[in-house]
C-alpha atoms as a PDB file:
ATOM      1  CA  UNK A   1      14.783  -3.005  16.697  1.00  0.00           C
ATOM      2  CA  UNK A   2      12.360  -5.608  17.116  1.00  0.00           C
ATOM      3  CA  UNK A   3      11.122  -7.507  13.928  1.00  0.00           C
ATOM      4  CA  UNK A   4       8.430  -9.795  12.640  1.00  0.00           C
ATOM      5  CA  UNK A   5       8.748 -12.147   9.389  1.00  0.00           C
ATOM      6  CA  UNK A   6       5.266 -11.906   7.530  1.00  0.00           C
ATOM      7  CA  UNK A   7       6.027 -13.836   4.623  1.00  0.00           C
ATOM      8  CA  UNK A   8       8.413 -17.032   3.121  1.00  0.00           C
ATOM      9  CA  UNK A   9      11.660 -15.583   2.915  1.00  0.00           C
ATOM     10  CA  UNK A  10      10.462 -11.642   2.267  1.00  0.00           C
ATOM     11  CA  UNK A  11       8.234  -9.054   3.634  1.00  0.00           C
ATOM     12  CA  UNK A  12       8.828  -8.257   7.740  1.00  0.00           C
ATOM     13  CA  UNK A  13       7.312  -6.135   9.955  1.00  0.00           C
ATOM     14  CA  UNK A  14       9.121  -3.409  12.567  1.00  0.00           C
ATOM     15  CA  UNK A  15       7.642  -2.840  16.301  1.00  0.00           C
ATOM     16  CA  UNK A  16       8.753  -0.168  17.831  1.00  0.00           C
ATOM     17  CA  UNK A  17      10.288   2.788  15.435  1.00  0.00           C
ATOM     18  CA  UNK A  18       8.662   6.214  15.048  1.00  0.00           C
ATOM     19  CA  UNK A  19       8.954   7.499  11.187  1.00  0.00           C
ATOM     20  CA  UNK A  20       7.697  10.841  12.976  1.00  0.00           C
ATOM     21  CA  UNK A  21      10.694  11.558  14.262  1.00  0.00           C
ATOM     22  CA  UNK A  22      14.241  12.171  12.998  1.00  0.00           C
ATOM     23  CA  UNK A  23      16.080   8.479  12.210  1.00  0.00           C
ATOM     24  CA  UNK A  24      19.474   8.923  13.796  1.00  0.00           C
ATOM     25  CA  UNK A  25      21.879   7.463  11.312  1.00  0.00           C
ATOM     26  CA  UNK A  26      22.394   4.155  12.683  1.00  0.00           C
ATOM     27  CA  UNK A  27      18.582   3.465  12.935  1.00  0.00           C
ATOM     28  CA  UNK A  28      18.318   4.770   8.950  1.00  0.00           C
ATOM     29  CA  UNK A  29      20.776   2.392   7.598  1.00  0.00           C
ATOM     30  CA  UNK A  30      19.440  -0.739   9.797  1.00  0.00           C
ATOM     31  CA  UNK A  31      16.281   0.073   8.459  1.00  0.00           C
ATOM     32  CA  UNK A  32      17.400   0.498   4.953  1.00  0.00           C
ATOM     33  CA  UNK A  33      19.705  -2.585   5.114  1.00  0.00           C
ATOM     34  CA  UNK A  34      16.239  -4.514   6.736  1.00  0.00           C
ATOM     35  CA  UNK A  35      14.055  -3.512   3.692  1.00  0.00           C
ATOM     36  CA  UNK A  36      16.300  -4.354   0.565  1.00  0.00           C
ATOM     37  CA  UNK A  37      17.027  -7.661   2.558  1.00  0.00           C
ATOM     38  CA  UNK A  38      13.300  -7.918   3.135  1.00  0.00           C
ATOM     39  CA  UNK A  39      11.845  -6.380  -0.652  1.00  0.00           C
ATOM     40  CA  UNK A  40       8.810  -5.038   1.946  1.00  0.00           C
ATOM     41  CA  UNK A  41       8.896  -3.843   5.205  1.00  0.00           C
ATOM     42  CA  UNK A  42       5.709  -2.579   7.242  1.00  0.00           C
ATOM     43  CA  UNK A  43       5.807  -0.214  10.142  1.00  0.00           C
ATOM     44  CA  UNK A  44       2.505  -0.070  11.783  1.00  0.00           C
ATOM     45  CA  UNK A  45       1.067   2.196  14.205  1.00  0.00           C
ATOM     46  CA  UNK A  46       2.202   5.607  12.699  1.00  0.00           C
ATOM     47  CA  UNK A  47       0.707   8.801  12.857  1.00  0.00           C
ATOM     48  CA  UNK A  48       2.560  11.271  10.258  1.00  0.00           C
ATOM     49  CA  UNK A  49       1.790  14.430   7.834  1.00  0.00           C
ATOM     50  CA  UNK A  50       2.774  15.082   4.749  1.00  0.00           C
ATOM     51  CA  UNK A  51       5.977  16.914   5.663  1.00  0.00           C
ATOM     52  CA  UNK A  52       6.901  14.184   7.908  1.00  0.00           C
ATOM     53  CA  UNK A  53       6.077  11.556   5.589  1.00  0.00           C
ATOM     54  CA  UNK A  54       7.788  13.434   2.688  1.00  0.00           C
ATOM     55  CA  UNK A  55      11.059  13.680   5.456  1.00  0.00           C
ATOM     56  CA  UNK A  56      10.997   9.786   5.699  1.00  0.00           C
ATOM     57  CA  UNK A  57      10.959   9.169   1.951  1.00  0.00           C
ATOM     58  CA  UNK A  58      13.503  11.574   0.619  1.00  0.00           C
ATOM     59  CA  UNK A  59      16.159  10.250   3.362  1.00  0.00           C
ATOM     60  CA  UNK A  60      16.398   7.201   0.750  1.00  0.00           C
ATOM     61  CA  UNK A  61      16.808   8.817  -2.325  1.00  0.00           C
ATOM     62  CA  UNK A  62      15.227  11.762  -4.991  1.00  0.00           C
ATOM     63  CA  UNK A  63      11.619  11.936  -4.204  1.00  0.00           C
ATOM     64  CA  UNK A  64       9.246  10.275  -7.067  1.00  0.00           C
ATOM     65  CA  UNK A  65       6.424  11.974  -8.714  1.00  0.00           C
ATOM     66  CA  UNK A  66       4.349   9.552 -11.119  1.00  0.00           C
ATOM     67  CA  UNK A  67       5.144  10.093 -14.875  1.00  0.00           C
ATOM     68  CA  UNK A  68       1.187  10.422 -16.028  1.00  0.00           C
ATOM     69  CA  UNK A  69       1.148  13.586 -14.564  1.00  0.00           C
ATOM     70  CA  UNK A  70      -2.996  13.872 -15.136  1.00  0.00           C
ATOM     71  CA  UNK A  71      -3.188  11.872 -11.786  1.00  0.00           C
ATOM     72  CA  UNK A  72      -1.461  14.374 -10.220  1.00  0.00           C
ATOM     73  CA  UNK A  73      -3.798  17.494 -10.441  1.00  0.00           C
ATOM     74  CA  UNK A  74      -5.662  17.206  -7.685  1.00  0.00           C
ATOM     75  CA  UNK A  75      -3.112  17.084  -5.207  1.00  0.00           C
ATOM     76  CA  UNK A  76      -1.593  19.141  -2.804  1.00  0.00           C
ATOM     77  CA  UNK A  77       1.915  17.963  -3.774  1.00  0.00           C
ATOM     78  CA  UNK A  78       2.901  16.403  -6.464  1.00  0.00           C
ATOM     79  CA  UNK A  79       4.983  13.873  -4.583  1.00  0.00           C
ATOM     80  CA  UNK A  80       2.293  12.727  -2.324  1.00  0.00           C
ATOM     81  CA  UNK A  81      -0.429  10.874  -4.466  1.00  0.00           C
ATOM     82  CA  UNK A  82      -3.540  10.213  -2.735  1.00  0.00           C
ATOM     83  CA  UNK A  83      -5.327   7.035  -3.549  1.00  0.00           C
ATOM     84  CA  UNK A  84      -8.793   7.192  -1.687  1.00  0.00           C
ATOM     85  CA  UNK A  85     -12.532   6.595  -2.429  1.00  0.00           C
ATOM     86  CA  UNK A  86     -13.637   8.819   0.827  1.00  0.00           C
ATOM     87  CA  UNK A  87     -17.069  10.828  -0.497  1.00  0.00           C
ATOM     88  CA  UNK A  88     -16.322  13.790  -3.014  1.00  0.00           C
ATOM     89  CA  UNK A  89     -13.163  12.612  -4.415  1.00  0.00           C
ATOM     90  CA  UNK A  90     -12.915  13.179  -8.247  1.00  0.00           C
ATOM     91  CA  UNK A  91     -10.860  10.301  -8.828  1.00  0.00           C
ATOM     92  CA  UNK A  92     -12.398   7.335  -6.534  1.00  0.00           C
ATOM     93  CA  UNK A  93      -9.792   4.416  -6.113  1.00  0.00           C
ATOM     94  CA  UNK A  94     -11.720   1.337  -5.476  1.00  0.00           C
ATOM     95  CA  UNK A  95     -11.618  -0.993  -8.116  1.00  0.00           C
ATOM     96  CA  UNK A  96      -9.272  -4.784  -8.337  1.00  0.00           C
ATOM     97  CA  UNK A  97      -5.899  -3.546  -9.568  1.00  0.00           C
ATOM     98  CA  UNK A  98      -3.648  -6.695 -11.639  1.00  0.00           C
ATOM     99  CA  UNK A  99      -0.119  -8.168 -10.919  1.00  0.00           C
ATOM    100  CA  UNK A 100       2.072  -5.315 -11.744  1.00  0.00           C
ATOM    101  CA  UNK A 101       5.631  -3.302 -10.728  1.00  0.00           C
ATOM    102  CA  UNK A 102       5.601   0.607 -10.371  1.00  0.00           C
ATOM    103  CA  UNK A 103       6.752   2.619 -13.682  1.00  0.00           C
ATOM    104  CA  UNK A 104       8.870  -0.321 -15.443  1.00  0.00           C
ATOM    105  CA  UNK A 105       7.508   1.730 -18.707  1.00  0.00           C
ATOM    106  CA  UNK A 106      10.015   4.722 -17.801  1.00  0.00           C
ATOM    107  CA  UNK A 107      13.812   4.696 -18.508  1.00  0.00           C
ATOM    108  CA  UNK A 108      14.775   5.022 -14.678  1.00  0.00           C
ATOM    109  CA  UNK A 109      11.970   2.984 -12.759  1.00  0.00           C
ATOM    110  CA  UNK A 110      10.722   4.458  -9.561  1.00  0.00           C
ATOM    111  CA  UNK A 111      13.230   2.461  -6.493  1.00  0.00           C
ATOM    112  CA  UNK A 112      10.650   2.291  -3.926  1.00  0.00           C
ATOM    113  CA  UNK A 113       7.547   2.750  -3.320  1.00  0.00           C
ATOM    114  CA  UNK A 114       5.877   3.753   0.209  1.00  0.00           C
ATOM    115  CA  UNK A 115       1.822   3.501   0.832  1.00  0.00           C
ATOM    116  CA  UNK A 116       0.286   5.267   4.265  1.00  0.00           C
ATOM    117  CA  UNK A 117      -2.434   3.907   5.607  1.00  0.00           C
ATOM    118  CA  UNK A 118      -5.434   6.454   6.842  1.00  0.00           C
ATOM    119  CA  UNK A 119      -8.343   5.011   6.333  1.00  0.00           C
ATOM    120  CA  UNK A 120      -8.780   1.081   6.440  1.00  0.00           C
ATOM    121  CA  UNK A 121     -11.397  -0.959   4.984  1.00  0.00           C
ATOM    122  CA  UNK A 122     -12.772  -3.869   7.232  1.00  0.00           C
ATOM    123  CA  UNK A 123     -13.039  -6.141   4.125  1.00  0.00           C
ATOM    124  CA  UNK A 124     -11.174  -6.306   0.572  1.00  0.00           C
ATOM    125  CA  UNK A 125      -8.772  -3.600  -0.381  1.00  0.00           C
ATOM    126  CA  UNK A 126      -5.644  -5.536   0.557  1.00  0.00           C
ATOM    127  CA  UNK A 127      -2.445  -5.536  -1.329  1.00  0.00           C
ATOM    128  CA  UNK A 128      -0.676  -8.161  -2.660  1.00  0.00           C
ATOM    129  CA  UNK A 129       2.867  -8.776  -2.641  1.00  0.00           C
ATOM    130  CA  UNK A 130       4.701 -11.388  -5.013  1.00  0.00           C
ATOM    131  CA  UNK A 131       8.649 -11.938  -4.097  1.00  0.00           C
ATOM    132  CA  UNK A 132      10.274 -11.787  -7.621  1.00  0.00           C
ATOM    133  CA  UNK A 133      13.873 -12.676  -6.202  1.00  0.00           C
ATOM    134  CA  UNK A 134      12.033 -15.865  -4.597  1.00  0.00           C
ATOM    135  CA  UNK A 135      10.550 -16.503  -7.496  1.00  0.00           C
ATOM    136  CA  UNK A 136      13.496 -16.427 -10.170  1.00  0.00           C
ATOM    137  CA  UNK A 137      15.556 -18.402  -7.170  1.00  0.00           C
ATOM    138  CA  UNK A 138      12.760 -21.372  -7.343  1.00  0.00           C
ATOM    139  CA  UNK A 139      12.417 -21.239 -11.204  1.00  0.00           C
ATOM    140  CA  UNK A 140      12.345 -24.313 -12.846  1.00  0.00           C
ATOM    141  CA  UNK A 141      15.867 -24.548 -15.441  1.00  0.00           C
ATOM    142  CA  UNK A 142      13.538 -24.691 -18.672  1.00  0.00           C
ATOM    143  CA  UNK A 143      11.622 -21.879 -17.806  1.00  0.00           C
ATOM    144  CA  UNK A 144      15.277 -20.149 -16.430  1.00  0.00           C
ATOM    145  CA  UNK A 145      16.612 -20.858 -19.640  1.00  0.00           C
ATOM    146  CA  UNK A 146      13.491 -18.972 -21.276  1.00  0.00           C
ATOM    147  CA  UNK A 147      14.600 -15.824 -19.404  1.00  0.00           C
ATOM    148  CA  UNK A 148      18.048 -15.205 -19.207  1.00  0.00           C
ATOM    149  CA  UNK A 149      19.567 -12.862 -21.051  1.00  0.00           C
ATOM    150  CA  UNK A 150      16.315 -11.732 -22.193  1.00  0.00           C
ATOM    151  CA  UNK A 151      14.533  -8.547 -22.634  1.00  0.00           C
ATOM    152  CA  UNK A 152      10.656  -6.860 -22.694  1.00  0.00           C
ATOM    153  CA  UNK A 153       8.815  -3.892 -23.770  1.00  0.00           C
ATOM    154  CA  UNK A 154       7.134  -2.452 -21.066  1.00  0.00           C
ATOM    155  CA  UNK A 155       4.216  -0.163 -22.280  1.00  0.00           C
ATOM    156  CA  UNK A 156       2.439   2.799 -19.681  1.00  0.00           C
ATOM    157  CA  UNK A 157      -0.803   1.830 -21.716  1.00  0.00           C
ATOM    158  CA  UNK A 158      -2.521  -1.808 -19.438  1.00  0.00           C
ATOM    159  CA  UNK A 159      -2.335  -5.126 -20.634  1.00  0.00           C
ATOM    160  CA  UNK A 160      -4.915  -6.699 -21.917  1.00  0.00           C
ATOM    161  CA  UNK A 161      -7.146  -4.011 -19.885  1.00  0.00           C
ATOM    162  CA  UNK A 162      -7.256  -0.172 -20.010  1.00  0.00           C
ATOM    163  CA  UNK A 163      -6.454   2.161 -17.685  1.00  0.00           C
ATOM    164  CA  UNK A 164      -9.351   3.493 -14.748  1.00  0.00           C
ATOM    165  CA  UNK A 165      -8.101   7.179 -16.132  1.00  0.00           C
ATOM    166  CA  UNK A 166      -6.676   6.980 -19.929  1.00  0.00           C
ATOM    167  CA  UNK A 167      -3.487   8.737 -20.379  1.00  0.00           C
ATOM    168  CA  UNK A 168      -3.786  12.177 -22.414  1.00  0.00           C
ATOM    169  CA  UNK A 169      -2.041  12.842 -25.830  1.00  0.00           C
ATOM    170  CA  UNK A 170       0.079  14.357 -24.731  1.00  0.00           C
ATOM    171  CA  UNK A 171       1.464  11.824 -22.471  1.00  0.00           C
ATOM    172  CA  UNK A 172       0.533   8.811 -24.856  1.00  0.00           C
ATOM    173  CA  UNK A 173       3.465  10.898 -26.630  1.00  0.00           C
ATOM    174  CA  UNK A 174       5.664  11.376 -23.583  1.00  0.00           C
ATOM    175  CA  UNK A 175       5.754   8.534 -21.881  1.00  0.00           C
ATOM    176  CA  UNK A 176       7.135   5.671 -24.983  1.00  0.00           C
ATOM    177  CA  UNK A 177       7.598   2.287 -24.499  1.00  0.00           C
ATOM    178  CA  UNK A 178      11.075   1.136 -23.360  1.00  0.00           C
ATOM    179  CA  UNK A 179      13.078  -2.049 -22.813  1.00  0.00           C
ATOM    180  CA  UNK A 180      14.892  -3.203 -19.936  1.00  0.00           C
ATOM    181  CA  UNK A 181      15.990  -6.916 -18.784  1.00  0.00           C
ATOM    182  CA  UNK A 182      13.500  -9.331 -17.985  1.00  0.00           C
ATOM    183  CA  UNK A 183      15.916 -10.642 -15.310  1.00  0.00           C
ATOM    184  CA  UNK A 184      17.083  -7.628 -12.760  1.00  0.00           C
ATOM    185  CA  UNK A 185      20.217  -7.278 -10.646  1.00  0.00           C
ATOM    186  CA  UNK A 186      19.558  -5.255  -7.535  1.00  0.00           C
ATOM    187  CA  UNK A 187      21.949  -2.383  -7.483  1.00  0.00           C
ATOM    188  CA  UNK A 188      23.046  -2.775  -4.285  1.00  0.00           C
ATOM    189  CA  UNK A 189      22.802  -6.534  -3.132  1.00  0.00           C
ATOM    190  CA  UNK A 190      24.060  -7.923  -6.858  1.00  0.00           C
ATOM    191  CA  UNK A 191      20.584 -10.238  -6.005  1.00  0.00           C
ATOM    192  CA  UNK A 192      18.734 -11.401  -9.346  1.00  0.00           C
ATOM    193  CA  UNK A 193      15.150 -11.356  -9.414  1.00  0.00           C
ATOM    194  CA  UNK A 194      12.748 -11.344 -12.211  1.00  0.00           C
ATOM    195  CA  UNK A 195      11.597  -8.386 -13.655  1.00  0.00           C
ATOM    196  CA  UNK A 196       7.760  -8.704 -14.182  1.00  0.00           C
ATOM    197  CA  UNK A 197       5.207  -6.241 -14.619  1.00  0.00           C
ATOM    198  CA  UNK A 198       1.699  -8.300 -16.355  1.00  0.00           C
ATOM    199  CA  UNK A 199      -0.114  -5.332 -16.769  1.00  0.00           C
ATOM    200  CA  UNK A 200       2.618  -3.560 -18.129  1.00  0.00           C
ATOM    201  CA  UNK A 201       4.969  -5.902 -20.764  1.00  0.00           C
ATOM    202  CA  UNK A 202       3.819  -5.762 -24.082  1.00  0.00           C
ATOM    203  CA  UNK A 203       6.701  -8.265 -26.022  1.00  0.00           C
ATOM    204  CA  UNK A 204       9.194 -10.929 -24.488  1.00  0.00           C
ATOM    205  CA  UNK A 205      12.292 -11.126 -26.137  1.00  0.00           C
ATOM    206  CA  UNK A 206      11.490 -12.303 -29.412  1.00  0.00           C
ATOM    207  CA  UNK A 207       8.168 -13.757 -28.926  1.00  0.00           C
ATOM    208  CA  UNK A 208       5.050 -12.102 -30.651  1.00  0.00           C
ATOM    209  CA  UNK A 209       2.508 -10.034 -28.649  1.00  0.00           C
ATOM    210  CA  UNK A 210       0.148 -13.172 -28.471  1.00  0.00           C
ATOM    211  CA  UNK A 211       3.120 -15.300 -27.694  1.00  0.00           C
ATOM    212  CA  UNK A 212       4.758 -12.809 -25.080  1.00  0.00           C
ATOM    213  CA  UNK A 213       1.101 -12.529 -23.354  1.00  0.00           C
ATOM    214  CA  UNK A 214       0.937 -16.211 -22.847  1.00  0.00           C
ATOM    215  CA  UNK A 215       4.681 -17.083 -21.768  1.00  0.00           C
ATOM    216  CA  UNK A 216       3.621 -13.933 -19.317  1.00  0.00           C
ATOM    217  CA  UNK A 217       0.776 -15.983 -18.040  1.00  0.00           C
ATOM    218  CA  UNK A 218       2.758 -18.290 -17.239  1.00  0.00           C
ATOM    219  CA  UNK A 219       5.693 -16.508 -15.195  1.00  0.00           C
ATOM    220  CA  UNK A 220       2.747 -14.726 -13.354  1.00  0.00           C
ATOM    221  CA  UNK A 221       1.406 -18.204 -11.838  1.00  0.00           C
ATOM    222  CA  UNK A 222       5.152 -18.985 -11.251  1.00  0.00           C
ATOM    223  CA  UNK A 223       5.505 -15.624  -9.362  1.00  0.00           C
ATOM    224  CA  UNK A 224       2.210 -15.611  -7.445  1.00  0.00           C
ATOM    225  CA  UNK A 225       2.575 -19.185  -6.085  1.00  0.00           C
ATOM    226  CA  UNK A 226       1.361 -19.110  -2.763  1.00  0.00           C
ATOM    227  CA  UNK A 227       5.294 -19.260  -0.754  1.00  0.00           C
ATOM    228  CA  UNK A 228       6.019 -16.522  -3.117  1.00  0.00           C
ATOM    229  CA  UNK A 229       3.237 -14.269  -1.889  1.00  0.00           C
ATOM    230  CA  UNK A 230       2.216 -11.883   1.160  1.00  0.00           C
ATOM    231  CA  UNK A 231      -1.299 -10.387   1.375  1.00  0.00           C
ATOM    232  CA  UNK A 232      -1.026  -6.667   3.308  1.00  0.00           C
ATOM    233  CA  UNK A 233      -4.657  -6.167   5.341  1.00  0.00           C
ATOM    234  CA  UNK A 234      -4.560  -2.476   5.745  1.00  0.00           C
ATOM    235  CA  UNK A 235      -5.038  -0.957   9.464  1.00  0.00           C
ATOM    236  CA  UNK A 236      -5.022   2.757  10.144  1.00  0.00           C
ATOM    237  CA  UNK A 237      -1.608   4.001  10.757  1.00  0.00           C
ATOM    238  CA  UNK A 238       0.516   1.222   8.917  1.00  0.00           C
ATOM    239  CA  UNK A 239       3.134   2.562   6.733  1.00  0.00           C
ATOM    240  CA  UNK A 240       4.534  -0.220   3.882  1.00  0.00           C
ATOM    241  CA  UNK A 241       7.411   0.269   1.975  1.00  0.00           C
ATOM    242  CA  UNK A 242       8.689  -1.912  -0.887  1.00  0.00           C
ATOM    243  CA  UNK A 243      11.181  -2.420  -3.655  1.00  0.00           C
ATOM    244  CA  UNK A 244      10.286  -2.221  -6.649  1.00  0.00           C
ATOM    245  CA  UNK A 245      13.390  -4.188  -8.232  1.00  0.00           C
ATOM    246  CA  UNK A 246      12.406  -7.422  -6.815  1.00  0.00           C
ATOM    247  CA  UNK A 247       8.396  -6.839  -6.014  1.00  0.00           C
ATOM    248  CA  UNK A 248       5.488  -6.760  -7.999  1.00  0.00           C
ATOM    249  CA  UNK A 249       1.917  -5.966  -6.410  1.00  0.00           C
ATOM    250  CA  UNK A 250      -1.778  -5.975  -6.773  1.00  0.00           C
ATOM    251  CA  UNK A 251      -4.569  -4.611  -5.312  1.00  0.00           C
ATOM    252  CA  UNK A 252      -8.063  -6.853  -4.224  1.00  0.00           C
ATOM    253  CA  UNK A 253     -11.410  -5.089  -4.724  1.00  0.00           C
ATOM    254  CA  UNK A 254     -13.418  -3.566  -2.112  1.00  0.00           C
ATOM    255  CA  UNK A 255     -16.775  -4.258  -1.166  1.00  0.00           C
ATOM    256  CA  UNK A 256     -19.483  -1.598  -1.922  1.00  0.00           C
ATOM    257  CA  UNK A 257     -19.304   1.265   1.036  1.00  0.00           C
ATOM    258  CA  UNK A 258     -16.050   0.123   2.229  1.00  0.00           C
ATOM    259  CA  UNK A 259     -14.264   3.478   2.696  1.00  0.00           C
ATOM    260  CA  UNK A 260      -9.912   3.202   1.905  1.00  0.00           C
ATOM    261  CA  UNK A 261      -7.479   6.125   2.060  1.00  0.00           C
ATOM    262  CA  UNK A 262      -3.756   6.191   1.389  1.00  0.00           C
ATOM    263  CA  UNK A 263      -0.614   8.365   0.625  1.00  0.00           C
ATOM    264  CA  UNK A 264       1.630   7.075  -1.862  1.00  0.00           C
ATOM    265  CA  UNK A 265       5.109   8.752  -1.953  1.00  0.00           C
ATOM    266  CA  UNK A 266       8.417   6.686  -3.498  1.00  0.00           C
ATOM    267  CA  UNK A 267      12.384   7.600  -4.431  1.00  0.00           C
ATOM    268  CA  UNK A 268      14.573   6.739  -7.254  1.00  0.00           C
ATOM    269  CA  UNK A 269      18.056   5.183  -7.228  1.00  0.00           C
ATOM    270  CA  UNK A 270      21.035   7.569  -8.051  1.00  0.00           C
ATOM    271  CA  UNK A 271      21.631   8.339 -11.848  1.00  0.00           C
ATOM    272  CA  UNK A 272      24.546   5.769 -12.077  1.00  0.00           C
ATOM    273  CA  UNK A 273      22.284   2.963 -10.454  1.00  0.00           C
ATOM    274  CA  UNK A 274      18.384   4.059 -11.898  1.00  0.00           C
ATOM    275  CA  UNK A 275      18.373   2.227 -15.987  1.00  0.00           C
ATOM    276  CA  UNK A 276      17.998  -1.654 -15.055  1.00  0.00           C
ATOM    277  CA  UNK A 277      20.663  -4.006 -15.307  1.00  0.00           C
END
């Protein structure tokens, strides 16, 4: 398998697999073993449907399906989200989206997540990849010491901004804030990375909302130094798959008329492995 490093120490790129087809087993684990080394992995040049794309994800683990389930109604299935601003949709995605990491406001955090690319813009609508495990590697000891052993509330509702589409009642009553380290083992590698999620952490430890949101600022510039970043310029076809215990992400705004349209599917960890450690 021949591979391309995108990034400083994270994020590679694949040339010549086919997510259409079958993996054999040998092909699945080099490819799984690649993108936990790796935290994102892109495989451009694909051409799959939803079954085939749903075939892909589940191989790695229980298929995802986002917790504010009012995003989900207009879908075909629930475990492919579409994220488009193509004419007629009701939900248009088009807009700058912050620094964040899938679902850390849910007991068992979605593992992965996996975008499709369909439609590509020429200009804006990248995404933005921060290496957390390079980040808490290169953290200076005073701000280490700030961190360890710590934890945060993570909240579903945005930080400082709200969300494009509010969440209902009756998920404002589902989906309650939760704690989980601020520092995060991977499950698999024993690799420590930090846990960050700025539009999503509403306390640090013991620090004050007003006190959490600035120590937060300041992890963020840590995180999103430029070595600790890679910047995704969608083309039709690419598939990019990340992991969301060592990744955080962001979104750049698109230019008016720019047209973008991808499928978002994802996978938990097992039971024993999914509550953060």
């Amino acid at each position: 398998m021949k591979t391309m490093q995108l990034a400083n120490g994270f994020a590679t790129q694949t040339e010549d697999i086919d997510l259409s087809k079958p993996l054999d087993d040998d092909s699945f684990e080099t490819i799984r073993d690649l993108w936990m080394e790796n935290r994102v992995v892109v495989f451009p040049e694909q051409q799959l449907d939803d079954d085939q794309l749903i075939a892909f994800t589940e191989r790695f683990g229980p298929l995802f399906v986002h917790a504010q389930a009012s995003l989900l109604t207009t879908y075909k299935r629930k475990e492919v989200m579409e994220l488009s601003n193509l004419d007629g949709v009701a939900r248009p995605v088009e807009y700058e989206l912050d620094w964040h990491t899938d679902q850390t406001y849910t007991p068992q955090p979605v593992f992965a997540t996996i975008l499709y690319g369909i439609v590509a813009p020429k200009e804006g609508g990248q995404t933005l990849f921060s290496d957390l495990a390079g980040a808490y590697a290169s953290m200076p000891d005073d701000m280490r010491k700030k961190v360890d052993g710590v934890s945060a509330v993570y909240s579903a509702e945005p930080r400082p901004k709200a969300r494009e589409t509010p969440l209902t009642e009756e998920e404002k009553a589902r989906i309650l804030d939760c704690a989980h380290p601020l520092i995060r083992t991977h499950p698999y590698l024993d690799r420590k990375a930090l846990y960050l999620s700025p539009l999503h952490i509403k306390t640090i430890g013991n620090l004050s909302e007003d006190e959490s949101f600035e120590f937060l600022k300041e992890l963020t510039a840590h995180a999103t130094r430029p070595e600790h970043v890679y910047r995704h310029t969608w083309s039709v076809g690419d598939v990019v798959m990340w992991d969301n215990t060592s990744v955080m992400h962001s979104r750049t705004q698109m230019p008016s008329g720019e047209k973008r349209y991808l499928k978002r599917t994802g996978f938990y960890l097992p039971d024993e492995l999914a509550v953060p450690f």
